[in-house]
C-alpha atoms as a PDB file:
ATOM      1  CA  UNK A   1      80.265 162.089  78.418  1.00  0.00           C
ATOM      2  CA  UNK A   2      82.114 162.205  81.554  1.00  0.00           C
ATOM      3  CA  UNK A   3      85.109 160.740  81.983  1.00  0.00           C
ATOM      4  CA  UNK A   4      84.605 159.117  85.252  1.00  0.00           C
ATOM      5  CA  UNK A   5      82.799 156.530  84.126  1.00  0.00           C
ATOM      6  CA  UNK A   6      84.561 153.510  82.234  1.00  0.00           C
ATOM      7  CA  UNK A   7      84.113 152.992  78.496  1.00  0.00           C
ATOM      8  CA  UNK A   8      81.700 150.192  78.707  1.00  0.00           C
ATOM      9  CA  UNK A   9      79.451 152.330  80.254  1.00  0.00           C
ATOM     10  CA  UNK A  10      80.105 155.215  77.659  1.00  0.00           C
ATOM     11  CA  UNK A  11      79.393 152.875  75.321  1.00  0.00           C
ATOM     12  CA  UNK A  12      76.174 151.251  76.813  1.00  0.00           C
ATOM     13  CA  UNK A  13      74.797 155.414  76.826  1.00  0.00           C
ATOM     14  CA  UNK A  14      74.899 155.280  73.275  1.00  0.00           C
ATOM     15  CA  UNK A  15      73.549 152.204  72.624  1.00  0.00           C
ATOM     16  CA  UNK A  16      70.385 152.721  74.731  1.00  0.00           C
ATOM     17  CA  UNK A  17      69.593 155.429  72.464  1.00  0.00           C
ATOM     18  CA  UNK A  18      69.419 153.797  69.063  1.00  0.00           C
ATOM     19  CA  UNK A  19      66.179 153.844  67.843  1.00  0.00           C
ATOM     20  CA  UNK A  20      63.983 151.035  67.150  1.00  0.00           C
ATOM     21  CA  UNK A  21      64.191 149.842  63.809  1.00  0.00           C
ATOM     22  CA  UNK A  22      67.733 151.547  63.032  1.00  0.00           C
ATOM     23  CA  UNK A  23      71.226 149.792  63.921  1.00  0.00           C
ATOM     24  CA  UNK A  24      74.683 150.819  63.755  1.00  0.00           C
ATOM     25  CA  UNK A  25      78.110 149.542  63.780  1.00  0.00           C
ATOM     26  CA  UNK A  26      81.120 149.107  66.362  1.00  0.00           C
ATOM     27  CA  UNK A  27      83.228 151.555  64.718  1.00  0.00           C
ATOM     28  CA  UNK A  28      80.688 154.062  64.828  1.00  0.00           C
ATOM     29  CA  UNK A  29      80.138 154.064  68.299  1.00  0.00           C
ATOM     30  CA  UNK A  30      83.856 154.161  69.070  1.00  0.00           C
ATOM     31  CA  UNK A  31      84.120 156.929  66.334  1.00  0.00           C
ATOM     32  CA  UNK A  32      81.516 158.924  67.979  1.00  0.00           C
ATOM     33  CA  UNK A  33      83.268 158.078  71.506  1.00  0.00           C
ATOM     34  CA  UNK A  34      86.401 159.796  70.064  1.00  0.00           C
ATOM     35  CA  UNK A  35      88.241 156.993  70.174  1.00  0.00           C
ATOM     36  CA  UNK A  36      88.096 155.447  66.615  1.00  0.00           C
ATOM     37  CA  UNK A  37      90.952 152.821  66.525  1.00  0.00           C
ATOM     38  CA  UNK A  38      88.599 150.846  69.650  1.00  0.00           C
ATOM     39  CA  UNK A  39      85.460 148.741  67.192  1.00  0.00           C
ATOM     40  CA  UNK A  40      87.203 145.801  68.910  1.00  0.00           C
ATOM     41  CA  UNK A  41      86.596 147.187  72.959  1.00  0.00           C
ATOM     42  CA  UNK A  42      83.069 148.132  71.629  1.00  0.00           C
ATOM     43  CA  UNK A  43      82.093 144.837  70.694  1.00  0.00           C
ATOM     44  CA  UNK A  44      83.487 143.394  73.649  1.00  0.00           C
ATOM     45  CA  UNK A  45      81.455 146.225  75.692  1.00  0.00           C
ATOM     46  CA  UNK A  46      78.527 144.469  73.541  1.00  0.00           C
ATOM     47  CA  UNK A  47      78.900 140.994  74.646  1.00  0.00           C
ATOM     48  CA  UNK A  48      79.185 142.136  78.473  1.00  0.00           C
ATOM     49  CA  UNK A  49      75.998 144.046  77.584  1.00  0.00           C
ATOM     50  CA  UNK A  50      73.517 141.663  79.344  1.00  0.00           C
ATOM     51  CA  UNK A  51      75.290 141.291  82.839  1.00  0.00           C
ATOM     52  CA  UNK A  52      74.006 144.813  82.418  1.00  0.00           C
ATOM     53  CA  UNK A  53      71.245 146.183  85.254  1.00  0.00           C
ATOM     54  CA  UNK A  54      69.834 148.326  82.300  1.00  0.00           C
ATOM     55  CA  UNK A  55      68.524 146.358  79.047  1.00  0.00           C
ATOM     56  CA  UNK A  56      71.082 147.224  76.054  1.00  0.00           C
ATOM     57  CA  UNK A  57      69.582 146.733  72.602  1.00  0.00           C
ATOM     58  CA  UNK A  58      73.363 145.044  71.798  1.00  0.00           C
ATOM     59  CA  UNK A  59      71.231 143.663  69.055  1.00  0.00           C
ATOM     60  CA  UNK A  60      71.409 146.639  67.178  1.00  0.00           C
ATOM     61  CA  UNK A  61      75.303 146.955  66.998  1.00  0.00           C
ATOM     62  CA  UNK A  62      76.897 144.828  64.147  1.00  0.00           C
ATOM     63  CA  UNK A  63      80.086 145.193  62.272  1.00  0.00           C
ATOM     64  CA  UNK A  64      80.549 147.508  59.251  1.00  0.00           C
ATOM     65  CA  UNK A  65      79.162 145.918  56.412  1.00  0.00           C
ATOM     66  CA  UNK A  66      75.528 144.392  58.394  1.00  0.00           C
ATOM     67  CA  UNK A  67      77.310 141.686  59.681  1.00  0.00           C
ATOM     68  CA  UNK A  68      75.821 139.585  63.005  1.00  0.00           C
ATOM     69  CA  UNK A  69      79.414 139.034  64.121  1.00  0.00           C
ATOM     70  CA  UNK A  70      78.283 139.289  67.690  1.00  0.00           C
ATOM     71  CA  UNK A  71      75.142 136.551  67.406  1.00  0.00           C
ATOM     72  CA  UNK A  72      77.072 134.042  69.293  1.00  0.00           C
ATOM     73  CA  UNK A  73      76.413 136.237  72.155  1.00  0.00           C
ATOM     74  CA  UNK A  74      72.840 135.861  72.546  1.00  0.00           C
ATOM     75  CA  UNK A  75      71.841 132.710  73.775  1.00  0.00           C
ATOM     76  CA  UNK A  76      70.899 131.223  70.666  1.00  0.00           C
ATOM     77  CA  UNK A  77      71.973 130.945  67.504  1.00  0.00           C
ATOM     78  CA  UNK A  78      69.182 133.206  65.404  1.00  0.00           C
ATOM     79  CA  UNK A  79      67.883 135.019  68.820  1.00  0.00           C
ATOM     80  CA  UNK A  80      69.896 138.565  67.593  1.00  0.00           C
ATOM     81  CA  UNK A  81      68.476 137.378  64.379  1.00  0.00           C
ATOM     82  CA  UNK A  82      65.245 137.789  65.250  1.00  0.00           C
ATOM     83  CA  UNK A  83      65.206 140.325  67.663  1.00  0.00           C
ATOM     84  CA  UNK A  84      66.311 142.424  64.397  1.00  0.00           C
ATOM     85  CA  UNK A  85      63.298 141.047  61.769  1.00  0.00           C
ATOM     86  CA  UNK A  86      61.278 141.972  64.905  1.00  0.00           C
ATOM     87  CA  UNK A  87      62.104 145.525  64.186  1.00  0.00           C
ATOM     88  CA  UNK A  88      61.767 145.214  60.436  1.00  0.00           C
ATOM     89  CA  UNK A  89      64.975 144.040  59.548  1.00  0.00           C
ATOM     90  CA  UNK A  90      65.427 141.957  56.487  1.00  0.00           C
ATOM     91  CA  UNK A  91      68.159 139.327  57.617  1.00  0.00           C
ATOM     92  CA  UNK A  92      69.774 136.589  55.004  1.00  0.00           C
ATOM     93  CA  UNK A  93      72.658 134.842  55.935  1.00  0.00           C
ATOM     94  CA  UNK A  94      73.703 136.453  58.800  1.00  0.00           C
ATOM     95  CA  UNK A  95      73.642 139.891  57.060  1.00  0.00           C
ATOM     96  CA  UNK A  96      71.436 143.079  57.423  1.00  0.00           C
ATOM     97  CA  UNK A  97      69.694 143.572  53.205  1.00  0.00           C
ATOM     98  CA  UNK A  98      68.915 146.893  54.575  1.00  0.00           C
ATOM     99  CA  UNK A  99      71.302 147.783  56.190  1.00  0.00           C
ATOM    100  CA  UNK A 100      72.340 151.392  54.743  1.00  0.00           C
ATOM    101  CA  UNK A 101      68.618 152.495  54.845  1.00  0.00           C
ATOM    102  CA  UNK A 102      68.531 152.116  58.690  1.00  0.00           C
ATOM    103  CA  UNK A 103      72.049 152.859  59.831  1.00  0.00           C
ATOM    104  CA  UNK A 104      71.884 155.115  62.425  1.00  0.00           C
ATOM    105  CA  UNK A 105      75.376 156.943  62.726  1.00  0.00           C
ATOM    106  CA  UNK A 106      75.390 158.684  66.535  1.00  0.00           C
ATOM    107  CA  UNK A 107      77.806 161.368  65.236  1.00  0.00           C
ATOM    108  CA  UNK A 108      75.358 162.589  63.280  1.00  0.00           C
ATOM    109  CA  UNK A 109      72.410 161.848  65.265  1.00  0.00           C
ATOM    110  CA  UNK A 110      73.459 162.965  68.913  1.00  0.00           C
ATOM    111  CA  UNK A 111      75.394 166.073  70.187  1.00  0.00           C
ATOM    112  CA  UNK A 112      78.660 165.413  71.854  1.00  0.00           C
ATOM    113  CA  UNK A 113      78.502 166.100  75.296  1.00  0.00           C
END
């Protein structure tokens, strides 16, 4: 990814191309951005997401072990909720049940570019 453009926006180009019905975590997307030590600038990328232009599934980015850490940041308490069972995620108590099945790890998945 070029380096011209700030890390938010790296960050946002990854997230756009999660899949439906797969999520992923903070620390994979910084991982996969090269810089691993940053899960913390990734989540904050996350809840900047919607002054976005472009929609960002931020939705689909929770912390390492399925946690909704970030559902404060979506105008509701249980809208990232259920934006995820929308997709076939099995939610309970703030926690993806499925959450290894449909983890979605971009350095596997995409090419570095």
């Amino acid at each position: 990814m070029s380096e011209e453009i700030g890390f938010f926006q790296k960050v946002y180009q990854v997230v756009v191309l999660i899949p439906r019905g797969r999520i992923t975590s903070y620390g994979a997307i910084a991982a996969y951005l090269g810089t691993k030590q940053s899960s913390r600038m990734v989540g904050w990328a996350m809840n900047q997401s919607h002054m976005n232009e472009k929609a960002i599934p931020a939705h689909r980015v929770v912390n390492r072990n399925g946690i909704l850490t970030g559902k404060a940041h979506f105008g509701g308490r249980d809208v990232m909720k259920q934006l995820l069972e929308s997709e076939g995620f099995v939610v309970e108590n703030d926690q993806i049940m499925n959450f290894k099945e449909k983890f979605w790890d971009p350095t596997i998945e995409l090419k570095q570019v």
